[in-house]
PDB file of N, CA and C in Angstrom:
ATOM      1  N   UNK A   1      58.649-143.260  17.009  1.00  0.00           N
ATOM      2  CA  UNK A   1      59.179-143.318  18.345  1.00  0.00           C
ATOM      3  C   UNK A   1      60.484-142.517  18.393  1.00  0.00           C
ATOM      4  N   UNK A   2      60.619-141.450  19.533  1.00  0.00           N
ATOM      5  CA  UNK A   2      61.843-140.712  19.389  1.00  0.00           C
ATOM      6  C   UNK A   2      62.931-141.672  20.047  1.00  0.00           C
ATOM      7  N   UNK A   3      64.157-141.292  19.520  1.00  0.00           N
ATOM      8  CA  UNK A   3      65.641-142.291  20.220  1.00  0.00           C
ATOM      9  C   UNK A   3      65.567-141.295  21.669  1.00  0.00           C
ATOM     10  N   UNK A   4      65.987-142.465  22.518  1.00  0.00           N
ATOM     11  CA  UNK A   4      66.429-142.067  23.781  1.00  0.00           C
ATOM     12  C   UNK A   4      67.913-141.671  23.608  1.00  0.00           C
ATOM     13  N   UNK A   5      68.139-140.711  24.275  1.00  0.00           N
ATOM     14  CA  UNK A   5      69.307-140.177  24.514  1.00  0.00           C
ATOM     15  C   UNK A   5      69.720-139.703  25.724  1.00  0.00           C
ATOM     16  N   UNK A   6      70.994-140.281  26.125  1.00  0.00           N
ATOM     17  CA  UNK A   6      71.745-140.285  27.876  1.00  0.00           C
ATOM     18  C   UNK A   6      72.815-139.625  27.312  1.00  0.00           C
ATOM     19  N   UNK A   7      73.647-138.825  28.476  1.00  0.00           N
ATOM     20  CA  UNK A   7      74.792-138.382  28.895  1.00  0.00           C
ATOM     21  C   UNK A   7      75.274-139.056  29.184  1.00  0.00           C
ATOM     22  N   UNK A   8      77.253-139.455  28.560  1.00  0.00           N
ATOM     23  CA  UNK A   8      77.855-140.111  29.206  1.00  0.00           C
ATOM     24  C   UNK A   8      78.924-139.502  29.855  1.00  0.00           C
ATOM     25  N   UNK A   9      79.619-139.663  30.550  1.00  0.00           N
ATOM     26  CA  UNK A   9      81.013-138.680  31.054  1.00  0.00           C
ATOM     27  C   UNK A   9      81.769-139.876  31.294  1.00  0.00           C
ATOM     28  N   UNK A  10      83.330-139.459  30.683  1.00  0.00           N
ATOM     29  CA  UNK A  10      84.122-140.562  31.618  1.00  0.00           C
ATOM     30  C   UNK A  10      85.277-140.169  32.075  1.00  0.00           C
ATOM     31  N   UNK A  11      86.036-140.860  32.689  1.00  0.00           N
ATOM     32  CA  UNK A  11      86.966-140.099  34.042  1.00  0.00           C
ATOM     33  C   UNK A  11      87.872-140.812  34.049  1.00  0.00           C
ATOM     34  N   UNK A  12      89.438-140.354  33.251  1.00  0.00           N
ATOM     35  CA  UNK A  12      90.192-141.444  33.130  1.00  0.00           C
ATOM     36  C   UNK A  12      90.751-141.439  31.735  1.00  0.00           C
ATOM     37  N   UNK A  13      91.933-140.894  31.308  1.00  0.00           N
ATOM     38  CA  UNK A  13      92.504-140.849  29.703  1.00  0.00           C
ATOM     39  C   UNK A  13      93.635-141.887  29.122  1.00  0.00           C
ATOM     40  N   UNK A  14      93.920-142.650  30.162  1.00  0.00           N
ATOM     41  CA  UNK A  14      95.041-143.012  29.812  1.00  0.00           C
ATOM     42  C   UNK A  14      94.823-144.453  28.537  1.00  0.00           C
ATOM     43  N   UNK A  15      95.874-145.298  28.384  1.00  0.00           N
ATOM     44  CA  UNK A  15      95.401-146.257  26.953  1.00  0.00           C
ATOM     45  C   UNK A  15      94.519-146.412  27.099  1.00  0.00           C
ATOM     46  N   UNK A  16      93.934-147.539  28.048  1.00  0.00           N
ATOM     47  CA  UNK A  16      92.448-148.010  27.403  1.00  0.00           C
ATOM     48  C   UNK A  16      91.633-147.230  27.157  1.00  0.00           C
ATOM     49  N   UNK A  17      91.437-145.884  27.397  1.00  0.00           N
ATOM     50  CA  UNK A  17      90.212-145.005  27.678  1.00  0.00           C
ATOM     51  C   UNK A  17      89.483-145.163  26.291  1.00  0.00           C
ATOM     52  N   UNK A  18      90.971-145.070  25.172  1.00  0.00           N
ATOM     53  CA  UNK A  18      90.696-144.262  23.882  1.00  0.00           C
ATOM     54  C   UNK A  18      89.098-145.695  23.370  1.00  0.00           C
ATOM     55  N   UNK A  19      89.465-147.091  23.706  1.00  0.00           N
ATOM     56  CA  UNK A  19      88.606-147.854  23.523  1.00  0.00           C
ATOM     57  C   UNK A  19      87.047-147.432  23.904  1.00  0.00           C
ATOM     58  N   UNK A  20      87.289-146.832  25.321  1.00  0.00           N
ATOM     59  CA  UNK A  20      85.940-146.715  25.719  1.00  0.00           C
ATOM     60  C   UNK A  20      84.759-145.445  25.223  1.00  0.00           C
ATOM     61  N   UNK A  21      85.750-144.530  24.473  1.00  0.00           N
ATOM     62  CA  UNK A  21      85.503-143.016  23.932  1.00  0.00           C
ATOM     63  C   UNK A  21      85.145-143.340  22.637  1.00  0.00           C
ATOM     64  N   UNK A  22      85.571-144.448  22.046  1.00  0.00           N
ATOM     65  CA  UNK A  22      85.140-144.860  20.829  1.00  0.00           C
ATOM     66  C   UNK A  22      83.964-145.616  20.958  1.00  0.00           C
ATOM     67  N   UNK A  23      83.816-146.351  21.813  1.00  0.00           N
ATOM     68  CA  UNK A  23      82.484-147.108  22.031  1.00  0.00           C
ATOM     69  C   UNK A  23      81.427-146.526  21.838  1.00  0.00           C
ATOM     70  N   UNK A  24      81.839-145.621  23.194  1.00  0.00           N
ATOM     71  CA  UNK A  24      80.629-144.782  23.527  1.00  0.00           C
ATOM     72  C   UNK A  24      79.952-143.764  22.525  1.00  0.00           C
ATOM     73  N   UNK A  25      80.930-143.023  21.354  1.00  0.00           N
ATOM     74  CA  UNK A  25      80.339-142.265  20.310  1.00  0.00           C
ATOM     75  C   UNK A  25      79.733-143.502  19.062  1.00  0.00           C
ATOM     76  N   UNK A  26      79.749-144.719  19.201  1.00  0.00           N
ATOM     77  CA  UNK A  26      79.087-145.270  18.117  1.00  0.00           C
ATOM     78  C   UNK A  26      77.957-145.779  19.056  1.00  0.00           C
ATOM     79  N   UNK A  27      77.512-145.601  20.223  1.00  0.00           N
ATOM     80  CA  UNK A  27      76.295-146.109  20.635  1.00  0.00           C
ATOM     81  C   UNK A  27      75.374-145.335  20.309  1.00  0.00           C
ATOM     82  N   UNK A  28      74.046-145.782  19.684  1.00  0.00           N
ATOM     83  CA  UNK A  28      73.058-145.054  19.343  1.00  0.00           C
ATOM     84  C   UNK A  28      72.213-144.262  20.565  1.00  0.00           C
ATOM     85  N   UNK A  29      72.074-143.424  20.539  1.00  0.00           N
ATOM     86  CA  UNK A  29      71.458-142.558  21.680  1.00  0.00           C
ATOM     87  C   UNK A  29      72.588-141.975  22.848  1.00  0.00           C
ATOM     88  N   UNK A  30      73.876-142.613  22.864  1.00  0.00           N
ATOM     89  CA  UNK A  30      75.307-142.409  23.895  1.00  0.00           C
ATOM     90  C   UNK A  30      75.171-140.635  23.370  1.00  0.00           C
ATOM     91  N   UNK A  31      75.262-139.892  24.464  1.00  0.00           N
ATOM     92  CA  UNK A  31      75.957-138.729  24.218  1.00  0.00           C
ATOM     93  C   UNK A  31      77.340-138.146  25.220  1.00  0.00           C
ATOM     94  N   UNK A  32      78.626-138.513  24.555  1.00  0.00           N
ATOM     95  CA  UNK A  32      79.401-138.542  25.149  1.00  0.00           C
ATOM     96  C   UNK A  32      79.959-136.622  25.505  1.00  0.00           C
ATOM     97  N   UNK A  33      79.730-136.840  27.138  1.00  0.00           N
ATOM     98  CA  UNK A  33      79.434-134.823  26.987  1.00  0.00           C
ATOM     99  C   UNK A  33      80.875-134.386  27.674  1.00  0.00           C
ATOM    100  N   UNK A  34      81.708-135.141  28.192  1.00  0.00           N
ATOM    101  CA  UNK A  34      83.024-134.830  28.908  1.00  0.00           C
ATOM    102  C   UNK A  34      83.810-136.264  29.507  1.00  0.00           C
ATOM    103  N   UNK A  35      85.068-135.347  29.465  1.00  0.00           N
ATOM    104  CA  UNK A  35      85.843-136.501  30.062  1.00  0.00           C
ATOM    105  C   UNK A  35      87.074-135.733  30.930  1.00  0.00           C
ATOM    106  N   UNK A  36      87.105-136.089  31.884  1.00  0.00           N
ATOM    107  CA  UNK A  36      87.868-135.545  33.051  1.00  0.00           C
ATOM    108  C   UNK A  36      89.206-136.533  33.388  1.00  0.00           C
ATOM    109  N   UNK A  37      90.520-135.741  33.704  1.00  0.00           N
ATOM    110  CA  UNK A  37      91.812-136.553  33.857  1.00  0.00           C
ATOM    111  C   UNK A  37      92.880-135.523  34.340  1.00  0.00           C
ATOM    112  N   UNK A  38      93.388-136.117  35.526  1.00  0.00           N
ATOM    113  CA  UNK A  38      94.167-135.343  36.158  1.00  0.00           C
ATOM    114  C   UNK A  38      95.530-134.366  35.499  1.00  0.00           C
ATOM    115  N   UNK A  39      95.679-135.233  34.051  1.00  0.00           N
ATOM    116  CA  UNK A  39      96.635-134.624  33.517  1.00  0.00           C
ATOM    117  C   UNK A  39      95.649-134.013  31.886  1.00  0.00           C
ATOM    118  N   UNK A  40      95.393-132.890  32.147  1.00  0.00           N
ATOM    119  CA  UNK A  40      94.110-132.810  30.694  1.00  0.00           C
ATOM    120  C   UNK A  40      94.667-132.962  29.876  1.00  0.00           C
ATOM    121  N   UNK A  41      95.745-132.675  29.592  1.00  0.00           N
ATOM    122  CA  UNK A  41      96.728-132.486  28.086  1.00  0.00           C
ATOM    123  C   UNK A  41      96.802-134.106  27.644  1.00  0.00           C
ATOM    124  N   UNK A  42      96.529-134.265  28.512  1.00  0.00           N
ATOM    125  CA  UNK A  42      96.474-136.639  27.979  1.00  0.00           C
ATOM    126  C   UNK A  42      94.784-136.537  27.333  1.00  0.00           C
ATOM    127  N   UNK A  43      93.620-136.091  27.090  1.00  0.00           N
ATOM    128  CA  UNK A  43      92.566-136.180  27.226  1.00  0.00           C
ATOM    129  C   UNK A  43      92.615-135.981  25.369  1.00  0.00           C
ATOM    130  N   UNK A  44      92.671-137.056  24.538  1.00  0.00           N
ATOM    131  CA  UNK A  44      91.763-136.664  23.070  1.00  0.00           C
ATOM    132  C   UNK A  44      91.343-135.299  22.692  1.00  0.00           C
ATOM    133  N   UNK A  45      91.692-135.169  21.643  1.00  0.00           N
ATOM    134  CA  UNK A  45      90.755-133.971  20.955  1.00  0.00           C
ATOM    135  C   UNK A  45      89.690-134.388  20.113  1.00  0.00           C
ATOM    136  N   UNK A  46      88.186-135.092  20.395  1.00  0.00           N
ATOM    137  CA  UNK A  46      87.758-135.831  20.024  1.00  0.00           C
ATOM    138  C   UNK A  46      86.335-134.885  20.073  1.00  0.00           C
ATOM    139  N   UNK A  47      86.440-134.097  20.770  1.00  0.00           N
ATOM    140  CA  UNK A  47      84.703-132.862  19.858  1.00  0.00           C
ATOM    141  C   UNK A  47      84.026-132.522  21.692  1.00  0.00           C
ATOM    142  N   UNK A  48      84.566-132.982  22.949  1.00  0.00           N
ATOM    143  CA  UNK A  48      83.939-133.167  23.931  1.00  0.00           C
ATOM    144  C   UNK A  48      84.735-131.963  24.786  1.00  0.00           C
ATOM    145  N   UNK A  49      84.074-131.554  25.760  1.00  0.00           N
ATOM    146  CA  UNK A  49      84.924-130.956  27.006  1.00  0.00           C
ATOM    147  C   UNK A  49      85.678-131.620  27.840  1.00  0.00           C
ATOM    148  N   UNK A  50      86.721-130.836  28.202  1.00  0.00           N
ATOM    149  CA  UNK A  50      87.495-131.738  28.665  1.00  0.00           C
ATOM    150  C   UNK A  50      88.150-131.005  30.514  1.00  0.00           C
ATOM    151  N   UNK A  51      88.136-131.857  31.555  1.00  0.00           N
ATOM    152  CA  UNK A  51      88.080-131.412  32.651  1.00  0.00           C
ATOM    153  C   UNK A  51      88.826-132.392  33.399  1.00  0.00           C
ATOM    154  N   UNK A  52      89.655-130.881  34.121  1.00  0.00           N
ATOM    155  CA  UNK A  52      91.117-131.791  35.196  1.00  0.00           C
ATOM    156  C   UNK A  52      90.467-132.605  36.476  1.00  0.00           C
ATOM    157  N   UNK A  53      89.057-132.383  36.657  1.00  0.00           N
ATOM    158  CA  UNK A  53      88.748-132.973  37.703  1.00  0.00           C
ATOM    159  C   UNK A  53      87.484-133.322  37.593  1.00  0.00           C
ATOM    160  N   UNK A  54      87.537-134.742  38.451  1.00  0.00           N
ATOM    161  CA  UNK A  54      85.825-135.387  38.287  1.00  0.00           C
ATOM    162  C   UNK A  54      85.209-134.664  38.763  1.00  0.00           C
ATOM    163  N   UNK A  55      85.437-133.726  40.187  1.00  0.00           N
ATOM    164  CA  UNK A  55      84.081-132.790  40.509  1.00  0.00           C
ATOM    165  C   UNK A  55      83.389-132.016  39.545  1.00  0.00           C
ATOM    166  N   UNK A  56      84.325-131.305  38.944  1.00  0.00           N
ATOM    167  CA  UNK A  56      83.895-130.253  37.696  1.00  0.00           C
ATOM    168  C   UNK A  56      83.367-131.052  36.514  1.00  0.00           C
ATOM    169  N   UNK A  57      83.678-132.386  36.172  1.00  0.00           N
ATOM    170  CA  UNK A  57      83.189-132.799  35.102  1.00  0.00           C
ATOM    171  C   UNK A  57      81.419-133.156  35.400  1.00  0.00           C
ATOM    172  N   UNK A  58      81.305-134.172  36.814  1.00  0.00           N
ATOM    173  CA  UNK A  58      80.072-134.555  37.085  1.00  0.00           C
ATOM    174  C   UNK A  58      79.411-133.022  37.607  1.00  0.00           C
ATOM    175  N   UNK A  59      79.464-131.838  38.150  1.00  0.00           N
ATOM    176  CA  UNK A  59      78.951-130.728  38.024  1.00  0.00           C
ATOM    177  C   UNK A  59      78.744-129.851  36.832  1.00  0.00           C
ATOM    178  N   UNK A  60      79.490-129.733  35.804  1.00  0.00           N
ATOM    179  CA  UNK A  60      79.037-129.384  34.552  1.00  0.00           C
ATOM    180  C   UNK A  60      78.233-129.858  33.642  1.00  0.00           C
ATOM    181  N   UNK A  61      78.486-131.166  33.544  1.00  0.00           N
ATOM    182  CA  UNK A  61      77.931-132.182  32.501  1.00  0.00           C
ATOM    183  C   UNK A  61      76.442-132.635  32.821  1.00  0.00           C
ATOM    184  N   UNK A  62      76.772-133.085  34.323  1.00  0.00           N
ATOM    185  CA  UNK A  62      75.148-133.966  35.159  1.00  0.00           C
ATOM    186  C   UNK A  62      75.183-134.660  33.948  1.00  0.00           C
ATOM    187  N   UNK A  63      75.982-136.447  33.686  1.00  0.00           N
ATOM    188  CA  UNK A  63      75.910-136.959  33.075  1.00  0.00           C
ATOM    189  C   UNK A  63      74.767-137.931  34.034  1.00  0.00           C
ATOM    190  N   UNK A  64      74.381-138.884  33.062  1.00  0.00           N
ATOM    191  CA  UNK A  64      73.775-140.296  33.343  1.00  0.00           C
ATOM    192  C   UNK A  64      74.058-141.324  33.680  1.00  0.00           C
ATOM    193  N   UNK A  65      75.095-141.661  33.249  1.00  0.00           N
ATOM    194  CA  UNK A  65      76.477-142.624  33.007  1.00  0.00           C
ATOM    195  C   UNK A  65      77.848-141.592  33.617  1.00  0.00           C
ATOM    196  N   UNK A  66      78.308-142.274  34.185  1.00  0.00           N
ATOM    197  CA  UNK A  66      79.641-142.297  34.356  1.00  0.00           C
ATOM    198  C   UNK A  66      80.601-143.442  34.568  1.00  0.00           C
ATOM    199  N   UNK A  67      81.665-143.375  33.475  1.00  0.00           N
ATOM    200  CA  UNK A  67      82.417-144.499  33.018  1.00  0.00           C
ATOM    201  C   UNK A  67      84.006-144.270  33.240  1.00  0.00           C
ATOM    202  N   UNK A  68      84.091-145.221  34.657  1.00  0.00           N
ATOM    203  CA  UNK A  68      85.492-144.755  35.037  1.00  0.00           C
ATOM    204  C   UNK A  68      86.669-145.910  34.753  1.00  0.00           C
ATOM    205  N   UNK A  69      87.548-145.108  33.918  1.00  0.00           N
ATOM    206  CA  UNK A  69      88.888-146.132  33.871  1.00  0.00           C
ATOM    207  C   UNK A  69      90.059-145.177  34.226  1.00  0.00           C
ATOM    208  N   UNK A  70      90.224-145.548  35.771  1.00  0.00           N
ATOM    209  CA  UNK A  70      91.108-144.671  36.129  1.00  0.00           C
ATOM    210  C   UNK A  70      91.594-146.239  36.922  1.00  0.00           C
ATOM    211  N   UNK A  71      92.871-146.209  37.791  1.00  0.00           N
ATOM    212  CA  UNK A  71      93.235-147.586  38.335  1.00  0.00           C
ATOM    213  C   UNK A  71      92.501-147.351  39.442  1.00  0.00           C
ATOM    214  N   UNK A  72      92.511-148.883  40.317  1.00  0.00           N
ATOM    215  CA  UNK A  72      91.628-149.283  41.338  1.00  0.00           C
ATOM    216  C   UNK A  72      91.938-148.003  42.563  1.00  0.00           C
ATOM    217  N   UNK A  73      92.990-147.822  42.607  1.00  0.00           N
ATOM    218  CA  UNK A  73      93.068-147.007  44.170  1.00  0.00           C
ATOM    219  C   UNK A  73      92.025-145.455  44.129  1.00  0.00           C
ATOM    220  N   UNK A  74      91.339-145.098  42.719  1.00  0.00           N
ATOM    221  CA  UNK A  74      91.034-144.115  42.918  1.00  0.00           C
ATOM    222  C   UNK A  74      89.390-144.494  42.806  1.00  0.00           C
ATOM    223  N   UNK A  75      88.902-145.728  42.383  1.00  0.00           N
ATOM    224  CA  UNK A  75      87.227-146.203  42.262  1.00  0.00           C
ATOM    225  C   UNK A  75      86.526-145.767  43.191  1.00  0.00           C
ATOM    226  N   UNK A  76      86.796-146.470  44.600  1.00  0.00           N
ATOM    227  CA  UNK A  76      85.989-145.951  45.916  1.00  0.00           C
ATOM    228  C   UNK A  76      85.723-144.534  46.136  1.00  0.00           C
ATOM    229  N   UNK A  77      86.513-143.844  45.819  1.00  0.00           N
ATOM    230  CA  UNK A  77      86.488-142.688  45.822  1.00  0.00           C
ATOM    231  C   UNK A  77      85.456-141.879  44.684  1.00  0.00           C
ATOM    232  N   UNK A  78      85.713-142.094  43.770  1.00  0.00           N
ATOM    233  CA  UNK A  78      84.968-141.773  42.599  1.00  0.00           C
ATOM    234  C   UNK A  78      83.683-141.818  42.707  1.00  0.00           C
ATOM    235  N   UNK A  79      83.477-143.168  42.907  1.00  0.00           N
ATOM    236  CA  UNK A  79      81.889-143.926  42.877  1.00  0.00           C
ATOM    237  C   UNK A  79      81.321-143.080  43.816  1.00  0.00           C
ATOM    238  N   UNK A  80      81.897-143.187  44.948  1.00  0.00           N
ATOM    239  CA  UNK A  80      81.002-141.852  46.192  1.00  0.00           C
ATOM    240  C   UNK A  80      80.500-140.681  45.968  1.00  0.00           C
ATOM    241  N   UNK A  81      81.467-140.055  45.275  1.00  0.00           N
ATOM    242  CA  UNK A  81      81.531-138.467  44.524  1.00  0.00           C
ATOM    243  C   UNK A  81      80.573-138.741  43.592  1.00  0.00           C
ATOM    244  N   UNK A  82      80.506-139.742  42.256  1.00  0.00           N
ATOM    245  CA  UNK A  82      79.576-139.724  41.542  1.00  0.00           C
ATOM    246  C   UNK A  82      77.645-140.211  42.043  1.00  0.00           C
ATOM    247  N   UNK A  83      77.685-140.983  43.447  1.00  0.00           N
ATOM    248  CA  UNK A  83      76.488-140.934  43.454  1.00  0.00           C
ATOM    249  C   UNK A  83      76.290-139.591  44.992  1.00  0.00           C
ATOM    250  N   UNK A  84      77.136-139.093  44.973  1.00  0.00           N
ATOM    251  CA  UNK A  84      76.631-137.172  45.831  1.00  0.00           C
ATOM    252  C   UNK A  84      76.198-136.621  44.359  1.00  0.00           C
ATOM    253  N   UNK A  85      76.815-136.503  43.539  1.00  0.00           N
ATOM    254  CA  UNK A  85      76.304-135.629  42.294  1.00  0.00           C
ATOM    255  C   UNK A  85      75.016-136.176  41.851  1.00  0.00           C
ATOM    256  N   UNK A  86      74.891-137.903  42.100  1.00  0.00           N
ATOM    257  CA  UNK A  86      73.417-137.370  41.681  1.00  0.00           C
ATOM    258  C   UNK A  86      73.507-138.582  40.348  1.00  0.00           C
ATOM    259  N   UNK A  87      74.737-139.387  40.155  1.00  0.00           N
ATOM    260  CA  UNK A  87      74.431-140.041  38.475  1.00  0.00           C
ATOM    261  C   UNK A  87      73.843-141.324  38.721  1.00  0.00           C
ATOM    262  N   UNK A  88      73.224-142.072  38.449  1.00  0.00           N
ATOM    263  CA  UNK A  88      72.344-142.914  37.989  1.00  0.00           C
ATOM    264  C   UNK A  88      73.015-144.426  37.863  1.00  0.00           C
ATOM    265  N   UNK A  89      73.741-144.313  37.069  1.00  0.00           N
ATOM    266  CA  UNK A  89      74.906-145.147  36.284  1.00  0.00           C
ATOM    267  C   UNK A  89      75.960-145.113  36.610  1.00  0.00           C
ATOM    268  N   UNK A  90      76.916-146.103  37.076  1.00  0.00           N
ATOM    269  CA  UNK A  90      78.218-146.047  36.879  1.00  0.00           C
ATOM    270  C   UNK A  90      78.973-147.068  36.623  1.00  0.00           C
ATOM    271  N   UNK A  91      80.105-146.774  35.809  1.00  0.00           N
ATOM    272  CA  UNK A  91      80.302-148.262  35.443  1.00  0.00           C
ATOM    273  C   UNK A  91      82.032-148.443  35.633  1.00  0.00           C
ATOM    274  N   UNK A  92      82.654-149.214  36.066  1.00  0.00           N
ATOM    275  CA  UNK A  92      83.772-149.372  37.099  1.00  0.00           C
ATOM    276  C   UNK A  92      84.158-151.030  36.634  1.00  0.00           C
ATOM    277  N   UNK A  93      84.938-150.987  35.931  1.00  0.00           N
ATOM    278  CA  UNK A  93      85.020-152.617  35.618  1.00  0.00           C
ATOM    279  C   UNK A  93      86.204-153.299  36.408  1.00  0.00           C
ATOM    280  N   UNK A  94      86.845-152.564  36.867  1.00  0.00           N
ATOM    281  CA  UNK A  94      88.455-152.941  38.324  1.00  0.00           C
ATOM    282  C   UNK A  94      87.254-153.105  39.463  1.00  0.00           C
ATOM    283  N   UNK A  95      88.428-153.812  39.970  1.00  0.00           N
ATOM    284  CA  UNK A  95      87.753-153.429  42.001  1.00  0.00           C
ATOM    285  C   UNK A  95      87.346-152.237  42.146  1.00  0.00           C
ATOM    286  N   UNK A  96      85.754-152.179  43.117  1.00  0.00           N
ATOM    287  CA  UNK A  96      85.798-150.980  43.915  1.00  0.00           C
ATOM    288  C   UNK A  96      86.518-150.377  44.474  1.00  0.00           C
ATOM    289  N   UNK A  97      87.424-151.250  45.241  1.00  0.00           N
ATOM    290  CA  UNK A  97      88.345-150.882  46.156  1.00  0.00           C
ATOM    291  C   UNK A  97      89.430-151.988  46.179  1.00  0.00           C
ATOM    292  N   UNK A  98      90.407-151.593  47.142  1.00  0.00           N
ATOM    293  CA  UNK A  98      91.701-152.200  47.213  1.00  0.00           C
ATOM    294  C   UNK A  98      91.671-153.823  48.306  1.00  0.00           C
ATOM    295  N   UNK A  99      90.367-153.237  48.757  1.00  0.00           N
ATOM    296  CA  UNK A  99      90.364-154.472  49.997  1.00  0.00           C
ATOM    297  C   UNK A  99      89.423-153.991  50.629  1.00  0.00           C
ATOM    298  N   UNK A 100      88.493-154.892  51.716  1.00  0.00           N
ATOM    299  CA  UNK A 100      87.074-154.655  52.409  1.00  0.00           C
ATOM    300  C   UNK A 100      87.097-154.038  53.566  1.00  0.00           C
ATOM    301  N   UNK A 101      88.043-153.350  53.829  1.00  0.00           N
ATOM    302  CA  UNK A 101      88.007-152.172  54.742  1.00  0.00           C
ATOM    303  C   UNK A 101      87.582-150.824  54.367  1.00  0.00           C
TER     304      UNK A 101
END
């Protein structure tokens, strides 16, 4: 049986990220293909591409997953952009948003 294998992208460098970049390269079949952050020079040198902006990351990559730890005010936003591109997956562990407006 061949291993399944997904694209992951994630969006968002700051402390916790480094947790989630580590996760994601020990998951069996995870292929972690970019990670996008407004300030790139914060972004690991960890073997991946690296991109100042989520548009360019979810347009280059067409990940499967997208795994955002960026703070709450920017989720709603994100999540929209990531299902126009088209991803499947997303995973957002803060509020969507700031409040139900």
């Amino acid at each position: 049986m061949s291993q399944l294998e997904f694209k992951v992208a994630c969006y968002g460098a700051g402390y916790f990220s480094q947790f989630h970049f580590d996760a994601w390269q020990r998951i069996d079949g995870a292929v972690l293909v970019g990670i996008a952050n407004r300030s790139i020079d914060k972004i690991p040198e960890i073997g991946v591409a690296k991109f100042a902006d989520v548009d360019a990351l979810l347009a280059e990559t067409k990940p499967d997953i997208l795994d955002i730890i960026t703070p709450p005010v920017t989720h709603l936003d994100t999540i929209k952009r990531a299902l126009d591109f088209g991803v499947k997956a997303i995973i957002c562990q803060k509020p969507f948003c700031e409040n139900k407006a």
